[in-house]
C-alpha atoms as a PDB file:
ATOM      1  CA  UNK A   1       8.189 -36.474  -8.983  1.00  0.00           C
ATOM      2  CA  UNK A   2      11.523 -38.665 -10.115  1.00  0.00           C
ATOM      3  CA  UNK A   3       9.911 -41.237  -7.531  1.00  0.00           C
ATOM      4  CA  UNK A   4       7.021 -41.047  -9.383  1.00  0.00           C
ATOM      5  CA  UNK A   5       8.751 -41.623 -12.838  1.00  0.00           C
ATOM      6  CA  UNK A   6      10.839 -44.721 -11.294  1.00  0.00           C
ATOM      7  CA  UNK A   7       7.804 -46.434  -9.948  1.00  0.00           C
ATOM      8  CA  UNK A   8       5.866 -46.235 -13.554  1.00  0.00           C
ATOM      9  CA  UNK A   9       3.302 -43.885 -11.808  1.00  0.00           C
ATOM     10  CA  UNK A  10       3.719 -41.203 -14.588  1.00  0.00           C
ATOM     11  CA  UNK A  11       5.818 -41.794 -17.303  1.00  0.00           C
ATOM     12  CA  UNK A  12       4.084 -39.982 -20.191  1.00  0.00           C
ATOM     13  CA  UNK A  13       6.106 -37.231 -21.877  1.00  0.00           C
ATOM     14  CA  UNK A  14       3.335 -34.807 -21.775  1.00  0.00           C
ATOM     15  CA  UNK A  15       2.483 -35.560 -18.153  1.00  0.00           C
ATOM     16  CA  UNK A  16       5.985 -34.823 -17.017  1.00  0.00           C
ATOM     17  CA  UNK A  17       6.280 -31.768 -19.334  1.00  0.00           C
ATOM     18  CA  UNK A  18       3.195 -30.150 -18.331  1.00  0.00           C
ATOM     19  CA  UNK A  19       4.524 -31.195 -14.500  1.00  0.00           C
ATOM     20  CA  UNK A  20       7.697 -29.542 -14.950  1.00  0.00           C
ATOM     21  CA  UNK A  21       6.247 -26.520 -16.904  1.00  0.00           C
ATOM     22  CA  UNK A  22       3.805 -25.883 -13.578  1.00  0.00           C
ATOM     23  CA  UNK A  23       6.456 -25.996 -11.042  1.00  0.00           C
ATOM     24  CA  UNK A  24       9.082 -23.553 -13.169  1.00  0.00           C
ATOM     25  CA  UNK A  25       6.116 -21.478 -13.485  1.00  0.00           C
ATOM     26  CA  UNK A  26       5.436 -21.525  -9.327  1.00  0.00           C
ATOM     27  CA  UNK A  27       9.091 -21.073  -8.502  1.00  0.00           C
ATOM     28  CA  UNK A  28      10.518 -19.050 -11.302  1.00  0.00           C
ATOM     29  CA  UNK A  29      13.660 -17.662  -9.662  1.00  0.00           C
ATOM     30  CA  UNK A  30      14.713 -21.129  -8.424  1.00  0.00           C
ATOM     31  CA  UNK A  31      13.720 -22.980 -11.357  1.00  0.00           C
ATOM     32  CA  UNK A  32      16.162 -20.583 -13.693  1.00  0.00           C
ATOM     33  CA  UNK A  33      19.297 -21.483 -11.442  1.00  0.00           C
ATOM     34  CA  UNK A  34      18.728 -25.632 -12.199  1.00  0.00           C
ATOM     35  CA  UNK A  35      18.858 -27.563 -15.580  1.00  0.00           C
ATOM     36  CA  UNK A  36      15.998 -30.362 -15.600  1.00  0.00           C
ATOM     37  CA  UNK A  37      17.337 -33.415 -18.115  1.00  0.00           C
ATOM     38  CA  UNK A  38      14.511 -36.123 -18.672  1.00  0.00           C
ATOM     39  CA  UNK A  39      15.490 -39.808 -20.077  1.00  0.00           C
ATOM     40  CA  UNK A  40      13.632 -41.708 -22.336  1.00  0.00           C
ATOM     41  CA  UNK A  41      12.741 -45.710 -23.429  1.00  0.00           C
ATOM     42  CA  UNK A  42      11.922 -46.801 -26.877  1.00  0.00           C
ATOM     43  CA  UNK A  43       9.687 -49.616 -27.394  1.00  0.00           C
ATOM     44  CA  UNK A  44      12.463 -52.115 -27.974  1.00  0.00           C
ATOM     45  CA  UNK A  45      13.895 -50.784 -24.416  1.00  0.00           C
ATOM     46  CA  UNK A  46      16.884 -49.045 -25.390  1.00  0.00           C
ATOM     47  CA  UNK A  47      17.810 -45.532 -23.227  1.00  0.00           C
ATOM     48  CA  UNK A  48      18.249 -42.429 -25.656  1.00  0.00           C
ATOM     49  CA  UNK A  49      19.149 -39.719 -23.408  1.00  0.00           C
ATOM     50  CA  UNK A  50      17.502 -35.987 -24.965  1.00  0.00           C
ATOM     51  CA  UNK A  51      15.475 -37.176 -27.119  1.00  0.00           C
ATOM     52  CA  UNK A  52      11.431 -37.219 -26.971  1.00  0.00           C
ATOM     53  CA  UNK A  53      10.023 -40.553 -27.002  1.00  0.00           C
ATOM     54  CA  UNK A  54       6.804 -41.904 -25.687  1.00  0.00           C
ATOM     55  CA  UNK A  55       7.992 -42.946 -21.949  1.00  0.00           C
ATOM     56  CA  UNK A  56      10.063 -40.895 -19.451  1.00  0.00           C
ATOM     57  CA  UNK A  57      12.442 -43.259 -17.188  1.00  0.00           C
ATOM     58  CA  UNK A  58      14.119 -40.905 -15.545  1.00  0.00           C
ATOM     59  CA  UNK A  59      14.291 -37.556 -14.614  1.00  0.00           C
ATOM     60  CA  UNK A  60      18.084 -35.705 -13.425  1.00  0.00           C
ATOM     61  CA  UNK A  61      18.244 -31.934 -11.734  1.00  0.00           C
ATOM     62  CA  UNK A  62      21.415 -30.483 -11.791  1.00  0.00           C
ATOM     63  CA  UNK A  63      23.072 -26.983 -10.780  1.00  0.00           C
ATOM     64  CA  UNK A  64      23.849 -24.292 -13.570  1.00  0.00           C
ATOM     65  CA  UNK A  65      27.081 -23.057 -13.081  1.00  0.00           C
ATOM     66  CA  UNK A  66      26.656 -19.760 -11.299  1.00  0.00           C
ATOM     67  CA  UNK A  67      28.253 -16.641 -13.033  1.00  0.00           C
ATOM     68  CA  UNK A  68      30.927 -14.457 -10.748  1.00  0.00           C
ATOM     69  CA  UNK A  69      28.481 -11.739 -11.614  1.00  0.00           C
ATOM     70  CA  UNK A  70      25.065 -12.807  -9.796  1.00  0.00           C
ATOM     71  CA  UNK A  71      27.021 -13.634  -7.162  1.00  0.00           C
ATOM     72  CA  UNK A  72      28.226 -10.015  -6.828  1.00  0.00           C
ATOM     73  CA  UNK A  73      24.930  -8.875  -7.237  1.00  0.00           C
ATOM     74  CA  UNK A  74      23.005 -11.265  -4.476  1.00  0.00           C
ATOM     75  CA  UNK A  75      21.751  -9.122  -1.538  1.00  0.00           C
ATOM     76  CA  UNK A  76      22.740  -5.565  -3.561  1.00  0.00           C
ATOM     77  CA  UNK A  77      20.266  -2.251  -3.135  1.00  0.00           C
ATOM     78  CA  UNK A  78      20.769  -0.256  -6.022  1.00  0.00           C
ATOM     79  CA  UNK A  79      19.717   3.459  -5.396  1.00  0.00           C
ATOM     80  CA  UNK A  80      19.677   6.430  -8.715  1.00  0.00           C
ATOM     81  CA  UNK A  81      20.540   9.570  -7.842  1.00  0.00           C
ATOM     82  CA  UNK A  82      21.269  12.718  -9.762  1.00  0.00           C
ATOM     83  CA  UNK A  83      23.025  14.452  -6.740  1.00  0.00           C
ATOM     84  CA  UNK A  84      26.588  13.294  -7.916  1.00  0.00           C
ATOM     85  CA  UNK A  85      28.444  15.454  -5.412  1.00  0.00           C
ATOM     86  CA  UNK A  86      27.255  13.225  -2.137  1.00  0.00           C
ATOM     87  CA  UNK A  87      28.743  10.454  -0.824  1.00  0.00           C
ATOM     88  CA  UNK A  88      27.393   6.856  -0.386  1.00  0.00           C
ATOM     89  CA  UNK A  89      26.387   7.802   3.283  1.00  0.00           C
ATOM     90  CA  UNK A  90      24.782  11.135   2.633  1.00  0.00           C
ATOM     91  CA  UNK A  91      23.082   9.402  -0.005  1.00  0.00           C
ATOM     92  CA  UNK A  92      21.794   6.583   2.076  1.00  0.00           C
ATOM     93  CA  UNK A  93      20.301   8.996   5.123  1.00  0.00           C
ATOM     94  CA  UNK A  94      18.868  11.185   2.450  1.00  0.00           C
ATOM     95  CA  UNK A  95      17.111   8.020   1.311  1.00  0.00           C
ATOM     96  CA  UNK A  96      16.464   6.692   5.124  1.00  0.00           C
ATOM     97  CA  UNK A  97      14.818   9.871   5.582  1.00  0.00           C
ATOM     98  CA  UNK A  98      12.646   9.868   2.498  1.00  0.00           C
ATOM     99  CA  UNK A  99      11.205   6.422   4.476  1.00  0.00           C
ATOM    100  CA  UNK A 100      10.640   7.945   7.783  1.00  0.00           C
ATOM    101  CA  UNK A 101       8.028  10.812   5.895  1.00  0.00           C
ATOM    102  CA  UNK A 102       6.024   7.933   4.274  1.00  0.00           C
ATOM    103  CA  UNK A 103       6.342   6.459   7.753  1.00  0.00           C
ATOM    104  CA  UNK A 104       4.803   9.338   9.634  1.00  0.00           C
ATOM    105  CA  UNK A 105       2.054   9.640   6.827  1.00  0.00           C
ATOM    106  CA  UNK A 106       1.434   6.322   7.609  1.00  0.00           C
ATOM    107  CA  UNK A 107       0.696   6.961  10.981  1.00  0.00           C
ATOM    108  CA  UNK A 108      -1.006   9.995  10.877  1.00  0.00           C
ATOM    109  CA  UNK A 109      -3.422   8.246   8.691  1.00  0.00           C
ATOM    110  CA  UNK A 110      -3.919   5.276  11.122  1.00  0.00           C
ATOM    111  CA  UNK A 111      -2.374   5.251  14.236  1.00  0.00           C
ATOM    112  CA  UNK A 112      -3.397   8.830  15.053  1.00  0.00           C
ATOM    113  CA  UNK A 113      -6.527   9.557  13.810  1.00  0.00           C
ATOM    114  CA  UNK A 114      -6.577  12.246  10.992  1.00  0.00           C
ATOM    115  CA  UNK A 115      -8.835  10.268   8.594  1.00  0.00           C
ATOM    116  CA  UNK A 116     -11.465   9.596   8.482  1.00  0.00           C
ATOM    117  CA  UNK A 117     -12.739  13.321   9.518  1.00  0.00           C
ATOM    118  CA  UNK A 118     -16.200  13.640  10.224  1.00  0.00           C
ATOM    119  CA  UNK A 119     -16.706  17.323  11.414  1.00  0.00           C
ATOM    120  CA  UNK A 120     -18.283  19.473   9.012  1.00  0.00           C
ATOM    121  CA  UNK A 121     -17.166  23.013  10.428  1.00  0.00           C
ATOM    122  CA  UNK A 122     -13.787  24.345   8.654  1.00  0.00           C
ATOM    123  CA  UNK A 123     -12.999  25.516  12.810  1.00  0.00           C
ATOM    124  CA  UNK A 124     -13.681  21.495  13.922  1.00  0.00           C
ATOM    125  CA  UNK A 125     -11.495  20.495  11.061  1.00  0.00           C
ATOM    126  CA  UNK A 126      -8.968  22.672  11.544  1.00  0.00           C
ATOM    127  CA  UNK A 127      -8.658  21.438  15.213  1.00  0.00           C
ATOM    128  CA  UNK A 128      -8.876  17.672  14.357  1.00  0.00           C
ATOM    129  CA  UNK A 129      -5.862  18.472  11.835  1.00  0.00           C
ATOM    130  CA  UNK A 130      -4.057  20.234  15.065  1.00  0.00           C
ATOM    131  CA  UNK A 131      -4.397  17.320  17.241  1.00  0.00           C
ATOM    132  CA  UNK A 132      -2.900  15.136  14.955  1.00  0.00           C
ATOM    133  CA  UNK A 133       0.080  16.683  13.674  1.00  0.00           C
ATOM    134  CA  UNK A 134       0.612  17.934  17.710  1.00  0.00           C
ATOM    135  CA  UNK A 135       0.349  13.469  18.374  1.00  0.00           C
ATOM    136  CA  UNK A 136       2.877  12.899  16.023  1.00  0.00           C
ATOM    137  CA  UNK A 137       5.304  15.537  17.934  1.00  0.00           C
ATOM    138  CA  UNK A 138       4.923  13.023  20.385  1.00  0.00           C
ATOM    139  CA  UNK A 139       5.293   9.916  18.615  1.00  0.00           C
ATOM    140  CA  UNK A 140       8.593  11.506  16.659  1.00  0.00           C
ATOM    141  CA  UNK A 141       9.901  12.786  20.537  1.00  0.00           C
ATOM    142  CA  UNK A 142       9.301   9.251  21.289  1.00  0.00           C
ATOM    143  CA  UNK A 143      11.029   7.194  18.329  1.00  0.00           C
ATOM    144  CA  UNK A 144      13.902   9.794  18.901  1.00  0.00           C
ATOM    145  CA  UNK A 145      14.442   9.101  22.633  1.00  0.00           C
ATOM    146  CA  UNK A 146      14.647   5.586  21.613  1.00  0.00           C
ATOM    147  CA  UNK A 147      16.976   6.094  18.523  1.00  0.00           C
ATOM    148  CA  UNK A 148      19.312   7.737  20.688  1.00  0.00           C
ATOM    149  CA  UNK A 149      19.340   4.719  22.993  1.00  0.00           C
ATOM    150  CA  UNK A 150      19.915   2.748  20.204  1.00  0.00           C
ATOM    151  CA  UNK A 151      16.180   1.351  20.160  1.00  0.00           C
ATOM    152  CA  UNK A 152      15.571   1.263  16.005  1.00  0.00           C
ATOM    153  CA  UNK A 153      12.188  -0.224  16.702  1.00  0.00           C
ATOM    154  CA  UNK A 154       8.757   1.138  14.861  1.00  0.00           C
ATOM    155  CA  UNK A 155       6.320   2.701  16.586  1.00  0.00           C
ATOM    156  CA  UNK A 156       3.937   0.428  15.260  1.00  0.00           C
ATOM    157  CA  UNK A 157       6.107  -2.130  17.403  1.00  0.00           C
ATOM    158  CA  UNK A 158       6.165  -0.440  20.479  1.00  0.00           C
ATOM    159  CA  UNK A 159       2.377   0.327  20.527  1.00  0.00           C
ATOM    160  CA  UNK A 160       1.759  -3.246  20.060  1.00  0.00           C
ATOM    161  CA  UNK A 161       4.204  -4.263  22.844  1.00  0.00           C
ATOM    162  CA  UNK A 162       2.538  -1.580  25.385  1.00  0.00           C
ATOM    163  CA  UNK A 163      -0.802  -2.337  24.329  1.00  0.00           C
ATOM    164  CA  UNK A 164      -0.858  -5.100  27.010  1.00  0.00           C
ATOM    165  CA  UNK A 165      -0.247  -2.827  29.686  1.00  0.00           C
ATOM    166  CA  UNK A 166      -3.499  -0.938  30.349  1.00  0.00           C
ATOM    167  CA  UNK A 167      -5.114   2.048  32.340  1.00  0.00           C
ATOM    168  CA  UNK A 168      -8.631   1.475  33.613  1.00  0.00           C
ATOM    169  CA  UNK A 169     -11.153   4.347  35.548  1.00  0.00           C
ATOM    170  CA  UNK A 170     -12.990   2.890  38.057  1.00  0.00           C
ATOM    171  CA  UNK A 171     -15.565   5.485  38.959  1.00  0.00           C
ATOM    172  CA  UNK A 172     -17.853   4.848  42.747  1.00  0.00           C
ATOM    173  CA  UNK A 173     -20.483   7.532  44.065  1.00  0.00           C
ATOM    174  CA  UNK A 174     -20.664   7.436  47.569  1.00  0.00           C
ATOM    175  CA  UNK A 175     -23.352   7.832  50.605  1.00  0.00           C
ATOM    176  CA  UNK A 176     -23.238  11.237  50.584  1.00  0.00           C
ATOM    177  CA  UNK A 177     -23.358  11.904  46.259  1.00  0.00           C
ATOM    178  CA  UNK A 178     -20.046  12.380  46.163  1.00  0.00           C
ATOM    179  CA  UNK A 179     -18.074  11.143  43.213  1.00  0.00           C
ATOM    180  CA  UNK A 180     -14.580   9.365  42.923  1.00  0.00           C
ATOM    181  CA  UNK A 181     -12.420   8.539  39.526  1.00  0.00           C
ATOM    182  CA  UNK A 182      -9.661   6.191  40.250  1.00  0.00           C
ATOM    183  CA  UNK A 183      -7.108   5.400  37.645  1.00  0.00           C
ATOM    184  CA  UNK A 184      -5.049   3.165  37.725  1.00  0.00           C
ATOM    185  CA  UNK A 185      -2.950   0.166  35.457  1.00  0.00           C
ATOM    186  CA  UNK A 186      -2.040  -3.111  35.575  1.00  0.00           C
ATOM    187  CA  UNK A 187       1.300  -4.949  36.640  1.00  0.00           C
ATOM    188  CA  UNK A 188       3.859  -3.840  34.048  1.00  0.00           C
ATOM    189  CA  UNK A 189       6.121  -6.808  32.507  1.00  0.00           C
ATOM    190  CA  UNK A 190      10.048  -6.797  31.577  1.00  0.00           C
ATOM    191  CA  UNK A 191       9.099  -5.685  27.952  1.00  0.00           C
ATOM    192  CA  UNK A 192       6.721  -2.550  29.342  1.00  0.00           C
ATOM    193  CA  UNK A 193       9.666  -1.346  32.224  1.00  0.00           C
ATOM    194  CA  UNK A 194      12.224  -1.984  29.404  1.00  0.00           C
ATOM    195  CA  UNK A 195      10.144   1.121  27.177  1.00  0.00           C
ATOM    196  CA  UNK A 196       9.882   2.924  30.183  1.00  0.00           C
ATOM    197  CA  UNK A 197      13.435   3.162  31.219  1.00  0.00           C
ATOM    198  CA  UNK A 198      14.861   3.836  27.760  1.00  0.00           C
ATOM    199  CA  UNK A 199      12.045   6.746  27.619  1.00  0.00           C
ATOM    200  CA  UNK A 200      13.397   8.087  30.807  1.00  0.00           C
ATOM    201  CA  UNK A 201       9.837   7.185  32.271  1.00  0.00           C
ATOM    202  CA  UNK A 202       9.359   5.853  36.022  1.00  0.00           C
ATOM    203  CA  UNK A 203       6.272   5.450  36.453  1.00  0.00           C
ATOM    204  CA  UNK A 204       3.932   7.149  33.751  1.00  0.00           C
ATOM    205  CA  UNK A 205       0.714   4.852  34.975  1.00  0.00           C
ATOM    206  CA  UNK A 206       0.503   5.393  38.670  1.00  0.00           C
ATOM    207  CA  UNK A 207      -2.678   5.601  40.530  1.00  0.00           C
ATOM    208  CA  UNK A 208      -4.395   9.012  40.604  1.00  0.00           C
ATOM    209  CA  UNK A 209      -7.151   9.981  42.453  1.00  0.00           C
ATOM    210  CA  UNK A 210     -10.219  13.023  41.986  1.00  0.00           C
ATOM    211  CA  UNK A 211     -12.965  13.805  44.067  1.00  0.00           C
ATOM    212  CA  UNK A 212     -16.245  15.307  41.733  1.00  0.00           C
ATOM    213  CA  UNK A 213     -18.436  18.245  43.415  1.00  0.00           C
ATOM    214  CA  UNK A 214     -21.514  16.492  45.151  1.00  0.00           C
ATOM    215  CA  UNK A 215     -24.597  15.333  42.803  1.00  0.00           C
END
């Protein structure tokens, strides 16, 4: 915008008020830490510096002096508790914990199926409840195994990751009526093994074989 102002493109006060006003209101928390000083011309050409005339000349940012205290405060996490007898650490896995619940709501709500429900028998219900509190078992056995390996990654990351390695059932009747299911996977990349060894798996997609009863 000071190009602007040099070149005589804008040079109204209003203009570079209403400017200014629209880009402290887009970047507030950077537009608080800077002090925006605008020059003006009188008619007769003389430079009053801070004082509102017709034409704007020149506009100068400069750097507010930063106060010891912000600076203390940049990257801080402030956390109220009333349980004055734990330490900072207790305090901070009590909290880390409190995360990991709204984490496994999360994903018993999406990733594993318990809404929507759509039987309409309390038994059906009760059994679609089962199977997803019994998935997330798994899914916490999982995140554990890779915890303890020093893994900290999400589920929600490792399902994306594995979702590119997948199981397909190719099923072939032969001659005689008789029916084969044959499962098997694709070629597993560096980032599937990688899962797989921390999980202590070796290979949890091999190729597996059934024979159905003739037709």
């Amino acid at each position: 915008m000071n190009t602007s102002i040099t070149k005589g493109s804008i040079s109204k006060t209003t203009v570079v008020s209403e400017r200014i006003g629209r880009i402290k209101a887009k970047y507030p928390s950077i537009a608080s830490k800077y002090e925006i000083s605008l020059e003006y011309h009188q008619d007769h050409g003389k430079i009053i510096k801070k004082r509102r005339f017709d034409k704007v000349i020149n506009l100068t940012i400069t750097e507010k002096p930063t106060k010891a205290k912000d600076d203390n405060l940049q990257g801080a996490y402030v956390i109220d508790t009333s349980h004055s007898e734990l330490d900072a650490g207790e305090i901070w896995n009590i909290y880390t914990t409190l995360t990991k619940v709204e984490d496994a709501f999360r994903s018993l709500k999406s990733d594993l199926g318990l809404r929507p429900v759509y039987h309409q028998l309390a038994s059906r219900t009760a059994a679609h409840l089962f199977i997803s509190v019994l998935a997330y078992h798994l899914l916490s056995a999982i995140e554990l195994t890779l915890r303890q390996n020093n893994d900290k990654r999400r589920w929600s990351t490792i399902k994306e990751q594995l979702n590119s390695h997948r199981r397909a059932t190719i099923v072939l009747t032969s001659d005689k009526g008789v029916v084969y299911h044959i499962r098997t996977s694709g070629v597993s990349e560096p980032v599937h093994k990688e899962i797989y060894r921390l999980l202590g798996v070796s290979d949890p997609l091999k190729r597996i074989k059934t024979i159905a009863t003739h037709l």
